[in-house]
PDB file of N, CA and C in Angstrom:
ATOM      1  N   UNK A   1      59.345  51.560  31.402  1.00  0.00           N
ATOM      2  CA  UNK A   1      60.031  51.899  32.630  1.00  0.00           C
ATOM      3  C   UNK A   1      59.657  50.895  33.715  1.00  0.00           C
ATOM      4  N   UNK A   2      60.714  50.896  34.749  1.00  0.00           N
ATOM      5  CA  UNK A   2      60.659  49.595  36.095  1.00  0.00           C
ATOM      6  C   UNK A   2      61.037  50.486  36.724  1.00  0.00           C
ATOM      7  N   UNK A   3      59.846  50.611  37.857  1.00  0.00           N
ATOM      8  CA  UNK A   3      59.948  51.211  39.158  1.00  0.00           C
ATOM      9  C   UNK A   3      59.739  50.680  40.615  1.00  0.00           C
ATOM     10  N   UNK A   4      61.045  50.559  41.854  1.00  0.00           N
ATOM     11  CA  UNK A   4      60.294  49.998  42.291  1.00  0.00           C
ATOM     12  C   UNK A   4      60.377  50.849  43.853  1.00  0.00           C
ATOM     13  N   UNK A   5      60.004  51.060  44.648  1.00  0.00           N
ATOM     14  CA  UNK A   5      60.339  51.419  45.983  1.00  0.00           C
ATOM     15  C   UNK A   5      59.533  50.851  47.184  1.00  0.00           C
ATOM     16  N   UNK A   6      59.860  51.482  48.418  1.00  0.00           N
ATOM     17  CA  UNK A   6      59.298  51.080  49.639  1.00  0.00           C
ATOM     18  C   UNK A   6      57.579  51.171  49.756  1.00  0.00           C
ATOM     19  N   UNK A   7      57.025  50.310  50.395  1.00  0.00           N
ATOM     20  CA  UNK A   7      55.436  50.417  50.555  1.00  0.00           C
ATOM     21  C   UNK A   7      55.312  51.037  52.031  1.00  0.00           C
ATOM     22  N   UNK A   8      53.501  50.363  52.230  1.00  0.00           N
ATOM     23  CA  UNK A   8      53.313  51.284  53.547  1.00  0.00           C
ATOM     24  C   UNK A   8      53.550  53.001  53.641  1.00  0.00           C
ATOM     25  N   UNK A   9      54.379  52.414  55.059  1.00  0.00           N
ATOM     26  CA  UNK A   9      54.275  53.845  55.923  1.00  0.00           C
ATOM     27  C   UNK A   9      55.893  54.397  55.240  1.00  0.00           C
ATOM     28  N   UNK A  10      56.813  53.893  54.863  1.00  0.00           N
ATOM     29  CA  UNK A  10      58.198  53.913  54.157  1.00  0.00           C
ATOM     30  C   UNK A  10      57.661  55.034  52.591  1.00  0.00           C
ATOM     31  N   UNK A  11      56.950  54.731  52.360  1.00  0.00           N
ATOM     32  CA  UNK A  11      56.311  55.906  51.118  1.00  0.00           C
ATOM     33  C   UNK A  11      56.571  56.723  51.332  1.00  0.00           C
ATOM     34  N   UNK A  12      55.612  57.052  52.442  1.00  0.00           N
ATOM     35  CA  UNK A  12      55.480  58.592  53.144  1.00  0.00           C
ATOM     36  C   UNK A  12      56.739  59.362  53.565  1.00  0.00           C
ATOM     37  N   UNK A  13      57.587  58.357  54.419  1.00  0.00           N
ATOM     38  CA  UNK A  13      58.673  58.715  55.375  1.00  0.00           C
ATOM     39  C   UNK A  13      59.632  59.243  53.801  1.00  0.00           C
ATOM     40  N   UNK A  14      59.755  58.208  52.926  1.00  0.00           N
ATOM     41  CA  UNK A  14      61.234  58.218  52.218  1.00  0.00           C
ATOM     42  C   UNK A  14      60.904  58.887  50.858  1.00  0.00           C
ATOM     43  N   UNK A  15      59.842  58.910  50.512  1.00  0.00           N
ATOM     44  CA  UNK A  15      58.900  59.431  49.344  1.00  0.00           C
ATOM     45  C   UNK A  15      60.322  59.734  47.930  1.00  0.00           C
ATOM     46  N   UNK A  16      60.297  58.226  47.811  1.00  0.00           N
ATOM     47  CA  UNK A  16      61.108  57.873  46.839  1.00  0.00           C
ATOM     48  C   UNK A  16      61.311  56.527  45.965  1.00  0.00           C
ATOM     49  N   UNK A  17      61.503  56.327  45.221  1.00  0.00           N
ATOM     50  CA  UNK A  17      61.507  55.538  44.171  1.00  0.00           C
ATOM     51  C   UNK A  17      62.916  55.691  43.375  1.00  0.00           C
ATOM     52  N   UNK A  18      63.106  54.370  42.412  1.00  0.00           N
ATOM     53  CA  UNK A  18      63.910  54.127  41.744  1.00  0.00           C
ATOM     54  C   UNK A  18      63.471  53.325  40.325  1.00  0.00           C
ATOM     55  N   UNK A  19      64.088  54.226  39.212  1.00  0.00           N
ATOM     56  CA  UNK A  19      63.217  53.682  37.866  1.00  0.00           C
ATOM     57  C   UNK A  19      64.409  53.215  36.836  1.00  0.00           C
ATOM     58  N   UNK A  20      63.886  52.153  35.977  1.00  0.00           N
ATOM     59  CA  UNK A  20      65.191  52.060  35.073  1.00  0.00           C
ATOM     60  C   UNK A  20      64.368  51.997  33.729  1.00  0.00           C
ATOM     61  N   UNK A  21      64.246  52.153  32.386  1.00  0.00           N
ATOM     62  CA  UNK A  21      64.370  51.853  31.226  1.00  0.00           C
ATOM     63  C   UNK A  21      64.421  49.837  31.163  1.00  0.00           C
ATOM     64  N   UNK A  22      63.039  49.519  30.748  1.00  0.00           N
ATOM     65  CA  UNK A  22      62.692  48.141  30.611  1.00  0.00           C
ATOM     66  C   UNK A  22      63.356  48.024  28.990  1.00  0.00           C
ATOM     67  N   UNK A  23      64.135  46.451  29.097  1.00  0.00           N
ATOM     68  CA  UNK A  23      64.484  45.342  30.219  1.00  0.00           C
ATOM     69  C   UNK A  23      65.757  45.783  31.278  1.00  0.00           C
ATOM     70  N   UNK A  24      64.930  45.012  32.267  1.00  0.00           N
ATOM     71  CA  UNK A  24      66.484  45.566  33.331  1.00  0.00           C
ATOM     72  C   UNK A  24      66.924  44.309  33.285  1.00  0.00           C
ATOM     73  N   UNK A  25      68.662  44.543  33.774  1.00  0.00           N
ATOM     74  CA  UNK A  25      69.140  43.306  34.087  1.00  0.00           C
ATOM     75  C   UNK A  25      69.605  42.953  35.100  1.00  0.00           C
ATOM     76  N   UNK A  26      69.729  41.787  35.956  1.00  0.00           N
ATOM     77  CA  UNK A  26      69.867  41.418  37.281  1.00  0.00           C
ATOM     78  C   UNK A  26      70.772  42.208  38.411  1.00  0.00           C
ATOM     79  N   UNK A  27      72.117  43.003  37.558  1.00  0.00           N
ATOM     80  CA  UNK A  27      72.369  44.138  38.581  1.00  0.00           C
ATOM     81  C   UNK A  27      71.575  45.408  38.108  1.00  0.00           C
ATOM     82  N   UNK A  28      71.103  45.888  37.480  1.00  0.00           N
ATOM     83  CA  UNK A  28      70.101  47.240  37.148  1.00  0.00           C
ATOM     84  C   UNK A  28      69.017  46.475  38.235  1.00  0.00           C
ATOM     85  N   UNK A  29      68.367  45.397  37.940  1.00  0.00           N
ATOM     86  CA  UNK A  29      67.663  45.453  39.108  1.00  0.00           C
ATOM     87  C   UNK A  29      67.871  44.800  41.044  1.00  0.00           C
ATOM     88  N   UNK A  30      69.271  44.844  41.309  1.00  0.00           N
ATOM     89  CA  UNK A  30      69.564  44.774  42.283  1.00  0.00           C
ATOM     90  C   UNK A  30      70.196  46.318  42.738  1.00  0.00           C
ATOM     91  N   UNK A  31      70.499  47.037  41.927  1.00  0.00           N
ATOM     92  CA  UNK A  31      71.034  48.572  41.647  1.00  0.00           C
ATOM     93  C   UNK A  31      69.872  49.398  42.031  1.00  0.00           C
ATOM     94  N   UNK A  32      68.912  48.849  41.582  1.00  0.00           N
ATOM     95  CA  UNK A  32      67.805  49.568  41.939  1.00  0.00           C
ATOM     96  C   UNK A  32      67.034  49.784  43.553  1.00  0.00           C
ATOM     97  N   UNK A  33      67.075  48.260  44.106  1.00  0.00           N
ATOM     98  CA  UNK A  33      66.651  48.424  45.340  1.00  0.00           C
ATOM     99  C   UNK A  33      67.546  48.811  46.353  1.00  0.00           C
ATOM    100  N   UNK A  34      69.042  48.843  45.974  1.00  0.00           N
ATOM    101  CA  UNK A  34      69.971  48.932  47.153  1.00  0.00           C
ATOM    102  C   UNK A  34      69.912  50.427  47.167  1.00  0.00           C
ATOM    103  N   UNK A  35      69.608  51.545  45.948  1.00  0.00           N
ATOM    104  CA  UNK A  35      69.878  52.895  45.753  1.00  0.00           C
ATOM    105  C   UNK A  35      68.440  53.693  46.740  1.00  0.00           C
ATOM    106  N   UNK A  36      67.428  52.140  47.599  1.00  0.00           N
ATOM    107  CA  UNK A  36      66.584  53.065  48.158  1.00  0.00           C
ATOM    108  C   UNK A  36      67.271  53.608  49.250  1.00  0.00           C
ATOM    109  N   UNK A  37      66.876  54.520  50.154  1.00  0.00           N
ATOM    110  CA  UNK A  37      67.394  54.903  51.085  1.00  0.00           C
ATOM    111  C   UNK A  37      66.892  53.999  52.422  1.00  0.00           C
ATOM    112  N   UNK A  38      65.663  53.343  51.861  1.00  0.00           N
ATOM    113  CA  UNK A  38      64.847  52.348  53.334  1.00  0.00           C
ATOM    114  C   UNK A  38      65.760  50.616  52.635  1.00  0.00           C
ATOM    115  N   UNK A  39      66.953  50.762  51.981  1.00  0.00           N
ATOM    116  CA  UNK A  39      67.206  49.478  51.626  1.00  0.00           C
ATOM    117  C   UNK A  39      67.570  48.294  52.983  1.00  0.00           C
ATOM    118  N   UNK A  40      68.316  49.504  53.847  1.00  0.00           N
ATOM    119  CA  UNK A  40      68.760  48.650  55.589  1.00  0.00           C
ATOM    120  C   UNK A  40      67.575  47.978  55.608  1.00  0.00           C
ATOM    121  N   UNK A  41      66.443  48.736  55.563  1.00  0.00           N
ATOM    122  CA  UNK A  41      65.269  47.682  56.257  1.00  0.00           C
ATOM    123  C   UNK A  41      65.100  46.536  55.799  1.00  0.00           C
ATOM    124  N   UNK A  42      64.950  46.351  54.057  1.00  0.00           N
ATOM    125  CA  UNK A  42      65.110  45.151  53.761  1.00  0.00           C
ATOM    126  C   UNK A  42      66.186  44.244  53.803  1.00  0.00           C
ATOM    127  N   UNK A  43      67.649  44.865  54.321  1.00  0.00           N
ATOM    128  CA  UNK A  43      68.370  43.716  54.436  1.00  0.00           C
ATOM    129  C   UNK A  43      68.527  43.262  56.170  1.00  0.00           C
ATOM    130  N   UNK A  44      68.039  43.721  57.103  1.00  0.00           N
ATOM    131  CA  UNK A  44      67.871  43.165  57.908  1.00  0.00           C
ATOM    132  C   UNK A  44      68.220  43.976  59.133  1.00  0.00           C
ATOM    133  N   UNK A  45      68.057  45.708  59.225  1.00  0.00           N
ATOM    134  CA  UNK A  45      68.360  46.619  60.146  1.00  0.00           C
ATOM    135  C   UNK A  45      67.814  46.359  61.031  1.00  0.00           C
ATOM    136  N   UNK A  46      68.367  46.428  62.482  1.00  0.00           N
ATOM    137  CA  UNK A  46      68.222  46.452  63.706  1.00  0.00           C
ATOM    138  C   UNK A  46      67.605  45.217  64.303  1.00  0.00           C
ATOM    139  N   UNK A  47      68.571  44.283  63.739  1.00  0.00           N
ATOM    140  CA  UNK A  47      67.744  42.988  64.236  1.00  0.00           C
ATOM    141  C   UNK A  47      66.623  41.963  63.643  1.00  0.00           C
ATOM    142  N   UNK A  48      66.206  42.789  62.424  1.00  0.00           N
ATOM    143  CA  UNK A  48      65.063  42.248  62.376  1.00  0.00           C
ATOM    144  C   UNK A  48      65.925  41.200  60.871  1.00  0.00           C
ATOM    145  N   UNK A  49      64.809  40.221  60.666  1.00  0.00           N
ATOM    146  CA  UNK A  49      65.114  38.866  59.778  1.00  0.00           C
ATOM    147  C   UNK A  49      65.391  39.848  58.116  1.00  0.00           C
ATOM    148  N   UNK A  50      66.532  39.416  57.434  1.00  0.00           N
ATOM    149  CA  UNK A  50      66.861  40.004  56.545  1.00  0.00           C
ATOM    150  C   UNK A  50      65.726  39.349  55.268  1.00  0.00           C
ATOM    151  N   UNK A  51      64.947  40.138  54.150  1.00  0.00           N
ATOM    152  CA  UNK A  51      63.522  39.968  53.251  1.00  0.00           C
ATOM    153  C   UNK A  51      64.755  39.158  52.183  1.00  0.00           C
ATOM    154  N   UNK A  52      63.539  38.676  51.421  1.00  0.00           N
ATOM    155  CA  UNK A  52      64.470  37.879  50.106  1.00  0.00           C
ATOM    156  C   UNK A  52      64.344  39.131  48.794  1.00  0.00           C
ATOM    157  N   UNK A  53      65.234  39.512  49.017  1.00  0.00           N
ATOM    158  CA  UNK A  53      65.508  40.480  48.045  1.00  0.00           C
ATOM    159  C   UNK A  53      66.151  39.716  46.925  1.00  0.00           C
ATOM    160  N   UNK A  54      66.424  38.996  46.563  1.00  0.00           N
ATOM    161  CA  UNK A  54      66.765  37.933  45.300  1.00  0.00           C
ATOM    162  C   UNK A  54      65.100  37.484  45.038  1.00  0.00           C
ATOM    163  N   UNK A  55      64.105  37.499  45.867  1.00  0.00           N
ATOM    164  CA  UNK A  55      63.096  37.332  45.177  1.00  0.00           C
ATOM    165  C   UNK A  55      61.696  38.444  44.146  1.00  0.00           C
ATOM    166  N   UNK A  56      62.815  39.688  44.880  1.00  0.00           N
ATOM    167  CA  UNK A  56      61.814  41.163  44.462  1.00  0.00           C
ATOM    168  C   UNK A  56      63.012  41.538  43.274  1.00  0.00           C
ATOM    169  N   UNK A  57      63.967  40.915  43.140  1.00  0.00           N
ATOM    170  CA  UNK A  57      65.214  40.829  41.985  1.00  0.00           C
ATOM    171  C   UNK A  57      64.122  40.399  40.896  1.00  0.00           C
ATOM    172  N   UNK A  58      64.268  38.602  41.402  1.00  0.00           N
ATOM    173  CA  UNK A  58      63.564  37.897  40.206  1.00  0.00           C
ATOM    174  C   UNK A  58      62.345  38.872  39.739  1.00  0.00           C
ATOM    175  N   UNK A  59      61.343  39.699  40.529  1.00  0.00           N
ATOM    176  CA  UNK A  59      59.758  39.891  40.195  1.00  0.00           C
ATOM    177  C   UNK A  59      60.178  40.943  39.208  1.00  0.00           C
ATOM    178  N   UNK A  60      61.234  41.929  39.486  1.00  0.00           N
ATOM    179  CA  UNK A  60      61.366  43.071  38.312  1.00  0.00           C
ATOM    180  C   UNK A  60      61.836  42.926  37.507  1.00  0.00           C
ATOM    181  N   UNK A  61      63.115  41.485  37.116  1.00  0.00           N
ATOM    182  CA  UNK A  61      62.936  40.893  35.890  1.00  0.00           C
ATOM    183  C   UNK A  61      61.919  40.017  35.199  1.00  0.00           C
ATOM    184  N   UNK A  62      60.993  39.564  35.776  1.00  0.00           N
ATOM    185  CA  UNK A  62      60.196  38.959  35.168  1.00  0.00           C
ATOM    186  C   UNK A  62      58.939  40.125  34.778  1.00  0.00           C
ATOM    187  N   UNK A  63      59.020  41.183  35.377  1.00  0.00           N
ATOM    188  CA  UNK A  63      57.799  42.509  35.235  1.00  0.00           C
ATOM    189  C   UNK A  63      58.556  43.345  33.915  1.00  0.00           C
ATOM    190  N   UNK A  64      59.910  43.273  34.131  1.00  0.00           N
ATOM    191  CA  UNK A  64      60.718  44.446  32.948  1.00  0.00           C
ATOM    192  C   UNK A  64      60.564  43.022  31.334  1.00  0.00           C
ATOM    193  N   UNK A  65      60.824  42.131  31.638  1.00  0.00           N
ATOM    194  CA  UNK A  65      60.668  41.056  30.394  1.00  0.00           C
ATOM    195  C   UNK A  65      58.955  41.098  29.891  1.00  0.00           C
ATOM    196  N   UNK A  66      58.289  40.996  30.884  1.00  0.00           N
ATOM    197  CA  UNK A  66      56.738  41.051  30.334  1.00  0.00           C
ATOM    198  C   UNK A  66      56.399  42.462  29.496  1.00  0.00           C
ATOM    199  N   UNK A  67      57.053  43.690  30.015  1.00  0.00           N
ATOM    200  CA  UNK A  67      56.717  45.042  29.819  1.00  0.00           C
ATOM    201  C   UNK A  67      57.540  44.894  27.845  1.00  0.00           C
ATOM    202  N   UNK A  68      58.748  44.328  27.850  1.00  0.00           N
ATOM    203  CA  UNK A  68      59.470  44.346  26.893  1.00  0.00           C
ATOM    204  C   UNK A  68      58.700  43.247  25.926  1.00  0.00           C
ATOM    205  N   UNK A  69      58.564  42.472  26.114  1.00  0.00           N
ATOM    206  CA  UNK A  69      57.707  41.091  25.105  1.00  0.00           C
ATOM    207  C   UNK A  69      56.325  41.900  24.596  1.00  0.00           C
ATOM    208  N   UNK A  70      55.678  41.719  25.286  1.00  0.00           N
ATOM    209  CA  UNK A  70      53.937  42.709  25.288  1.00  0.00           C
ATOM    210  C   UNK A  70      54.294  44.271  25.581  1.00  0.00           C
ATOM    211  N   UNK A  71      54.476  44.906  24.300  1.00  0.00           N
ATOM    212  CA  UNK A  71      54.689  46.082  24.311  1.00  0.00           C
ATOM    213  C   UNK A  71      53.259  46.853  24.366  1.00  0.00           C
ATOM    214  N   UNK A  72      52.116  46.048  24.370  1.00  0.00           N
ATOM    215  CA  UNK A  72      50.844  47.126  24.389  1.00  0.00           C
ATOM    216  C   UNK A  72      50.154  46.768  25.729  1.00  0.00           C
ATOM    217  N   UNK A  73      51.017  46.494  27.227  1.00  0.00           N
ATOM    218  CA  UNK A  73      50.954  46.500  28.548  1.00  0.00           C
ATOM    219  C   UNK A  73      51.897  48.311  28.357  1.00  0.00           C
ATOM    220  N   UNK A  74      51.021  49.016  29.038  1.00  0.00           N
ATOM    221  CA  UNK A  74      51.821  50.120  29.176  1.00  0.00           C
ATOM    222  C   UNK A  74      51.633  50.232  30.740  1.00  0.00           C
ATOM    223  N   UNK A  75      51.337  49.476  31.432  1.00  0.00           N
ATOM    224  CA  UNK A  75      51.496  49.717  32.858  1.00  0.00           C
ATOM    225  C   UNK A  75      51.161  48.641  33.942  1.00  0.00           C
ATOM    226  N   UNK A  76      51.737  48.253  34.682  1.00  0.00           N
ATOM    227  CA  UNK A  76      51.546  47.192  35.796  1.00  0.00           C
ATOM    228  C   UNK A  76      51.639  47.676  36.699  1.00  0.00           C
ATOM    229  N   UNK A  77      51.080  47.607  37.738  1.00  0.00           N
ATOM    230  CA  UNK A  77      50.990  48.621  38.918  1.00  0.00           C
ATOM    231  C   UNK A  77      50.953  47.377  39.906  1.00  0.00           C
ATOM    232  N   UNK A  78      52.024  46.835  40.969  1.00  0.00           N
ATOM    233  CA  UNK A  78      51.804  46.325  41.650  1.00  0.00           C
ATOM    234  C   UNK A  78      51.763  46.339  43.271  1.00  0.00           C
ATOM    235  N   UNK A  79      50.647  46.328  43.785  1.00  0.00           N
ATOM    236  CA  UNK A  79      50.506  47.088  44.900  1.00  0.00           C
ATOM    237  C   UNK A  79      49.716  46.792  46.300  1.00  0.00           C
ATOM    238  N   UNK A  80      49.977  45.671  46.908  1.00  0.00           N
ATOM    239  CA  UNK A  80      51.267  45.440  47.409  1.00  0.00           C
ATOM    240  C   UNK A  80      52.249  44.180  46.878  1.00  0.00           C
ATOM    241  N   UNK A  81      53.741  44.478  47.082  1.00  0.00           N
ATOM    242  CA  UNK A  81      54.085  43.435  47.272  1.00  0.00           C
ATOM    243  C   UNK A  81      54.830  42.644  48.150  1.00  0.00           C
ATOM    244  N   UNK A  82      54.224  41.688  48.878  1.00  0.00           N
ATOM    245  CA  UNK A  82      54.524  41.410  50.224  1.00  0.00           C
ATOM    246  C   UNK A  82      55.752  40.852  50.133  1.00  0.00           C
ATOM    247  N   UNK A  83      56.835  41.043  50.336  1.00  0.00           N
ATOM    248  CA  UNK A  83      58.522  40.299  50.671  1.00  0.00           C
ATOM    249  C   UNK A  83      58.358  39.368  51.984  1.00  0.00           C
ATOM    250  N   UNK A  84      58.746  38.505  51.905  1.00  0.00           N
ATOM    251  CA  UNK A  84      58.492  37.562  52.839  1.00  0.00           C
ATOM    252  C   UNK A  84      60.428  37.537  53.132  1.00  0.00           C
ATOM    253  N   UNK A  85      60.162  36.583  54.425  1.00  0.00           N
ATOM    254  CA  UNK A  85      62.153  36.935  54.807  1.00  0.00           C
ATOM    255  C   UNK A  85      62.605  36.284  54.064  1.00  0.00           C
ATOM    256  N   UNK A  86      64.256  36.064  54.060  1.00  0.00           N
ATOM    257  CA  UNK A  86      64.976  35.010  52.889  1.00  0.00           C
ATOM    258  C   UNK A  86      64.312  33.882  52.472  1.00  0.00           C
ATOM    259  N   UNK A  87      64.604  33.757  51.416  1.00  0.00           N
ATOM    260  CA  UNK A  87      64.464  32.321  50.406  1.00  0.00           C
ATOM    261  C   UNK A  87      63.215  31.888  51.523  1.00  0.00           C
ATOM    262  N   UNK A  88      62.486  32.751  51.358  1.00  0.00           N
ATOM    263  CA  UNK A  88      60.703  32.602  51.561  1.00  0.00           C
ATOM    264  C   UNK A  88      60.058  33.099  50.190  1.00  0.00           C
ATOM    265  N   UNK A  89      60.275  33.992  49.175  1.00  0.00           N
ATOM    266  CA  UNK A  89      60.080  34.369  48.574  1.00  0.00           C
ATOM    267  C   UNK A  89      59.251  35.850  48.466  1.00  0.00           C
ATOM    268  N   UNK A  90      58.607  36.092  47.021  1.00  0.00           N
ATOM    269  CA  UNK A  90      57.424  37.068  47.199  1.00  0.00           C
ATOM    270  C   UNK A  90      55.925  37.126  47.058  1.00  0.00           C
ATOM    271  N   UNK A  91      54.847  37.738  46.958  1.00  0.00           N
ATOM    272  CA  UNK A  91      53.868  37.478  46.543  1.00  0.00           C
ATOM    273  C   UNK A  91      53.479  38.992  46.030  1.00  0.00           C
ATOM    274  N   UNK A  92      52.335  39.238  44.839  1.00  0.00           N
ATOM    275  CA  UNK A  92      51.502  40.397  44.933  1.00  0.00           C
ATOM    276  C   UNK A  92      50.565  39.911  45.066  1.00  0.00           C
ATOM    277  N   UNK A  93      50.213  41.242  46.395  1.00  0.00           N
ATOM    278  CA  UNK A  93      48.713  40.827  46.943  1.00  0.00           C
ATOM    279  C   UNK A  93      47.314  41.615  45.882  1.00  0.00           C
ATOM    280  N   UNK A  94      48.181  42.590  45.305  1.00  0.00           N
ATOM    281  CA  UNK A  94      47.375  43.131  44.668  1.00  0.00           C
ATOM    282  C   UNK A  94      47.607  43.590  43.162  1.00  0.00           C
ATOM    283  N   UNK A  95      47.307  43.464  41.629  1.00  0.00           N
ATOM    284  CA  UNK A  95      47.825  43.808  40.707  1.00  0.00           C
ATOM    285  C   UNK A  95      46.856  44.215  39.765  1.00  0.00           C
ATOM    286  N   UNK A  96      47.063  45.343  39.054  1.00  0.00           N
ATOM    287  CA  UNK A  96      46.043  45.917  37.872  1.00  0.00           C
ATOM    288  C   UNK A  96      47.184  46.471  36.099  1.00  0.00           C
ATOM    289  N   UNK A  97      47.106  45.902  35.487  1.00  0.00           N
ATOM    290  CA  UNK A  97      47.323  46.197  34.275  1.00  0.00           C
ATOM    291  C   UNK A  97      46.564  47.007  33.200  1.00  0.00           C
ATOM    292  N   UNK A  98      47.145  48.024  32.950  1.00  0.00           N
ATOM    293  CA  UNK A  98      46.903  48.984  31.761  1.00  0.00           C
ATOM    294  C   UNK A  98      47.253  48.767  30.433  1.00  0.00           C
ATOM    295  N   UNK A  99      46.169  48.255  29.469  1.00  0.00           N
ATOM    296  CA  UNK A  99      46.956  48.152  27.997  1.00  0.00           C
ATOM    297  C   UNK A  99      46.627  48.999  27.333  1.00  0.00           C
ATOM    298  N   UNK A 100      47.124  48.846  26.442  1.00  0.00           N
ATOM    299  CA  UNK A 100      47.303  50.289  25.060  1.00  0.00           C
ATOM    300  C   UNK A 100      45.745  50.195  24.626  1.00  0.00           C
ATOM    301  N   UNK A 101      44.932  51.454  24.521  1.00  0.00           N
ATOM    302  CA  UNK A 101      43.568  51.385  23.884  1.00  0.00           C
ATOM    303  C   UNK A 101      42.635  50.639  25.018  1.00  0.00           C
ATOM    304  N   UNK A 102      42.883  50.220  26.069  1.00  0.00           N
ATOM    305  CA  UNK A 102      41.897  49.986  26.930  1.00  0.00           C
ATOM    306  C   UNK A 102      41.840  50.972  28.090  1.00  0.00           C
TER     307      UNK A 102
END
């Protein structure tokens, strides 16, 4: 499974997520972030600089392909991941992996 939703204080407020069945594909995972309800924020509500959401695209296909290749990763937890504005890209600031038997 590929899950991805809002961080921070957006958790709390929207306390929601969106999951698909790994591998996703580039609209399953653009399907995914637009179905959040905090999606305005990342495209650029009230002024503020619209995030590179083509780059949190690329990270959940490259997270749903790793999950599908290495089937004894049963969990990636990435937390945070900082969206930087357009074609700035992304980063995780923070990441822990769960494998099968460890």
């Amino acid at each position: 499974m590929v899950l991805v939703g809002l961080g921070g204080i957006f958790v709390e407020v929207f306390e929601e997520v969106a999951l698909r069945v790994a591998p996703v594909t580039p609209k399953e995972a653009g399907d995914m972030i637009a179905q959040l309800r905090g999606a305005p924020i990342l495209m650029g509500a009230r002024g503020h600089k619209r995030s590179d959401i083509e780059a949190v695209v690329d990270a959940l296909l490259r997270l749903s392909q790793l999950l599908t290749d290495f089937p004894q990763i049963q969990e990636i937890d990435i937390n945070p991941l900082r969206v930087f504005h357009a074609r700035d890209g992304c980063c995780a600031l923070d990441a822990r992996v769960h494998l099968a038997g460890g």
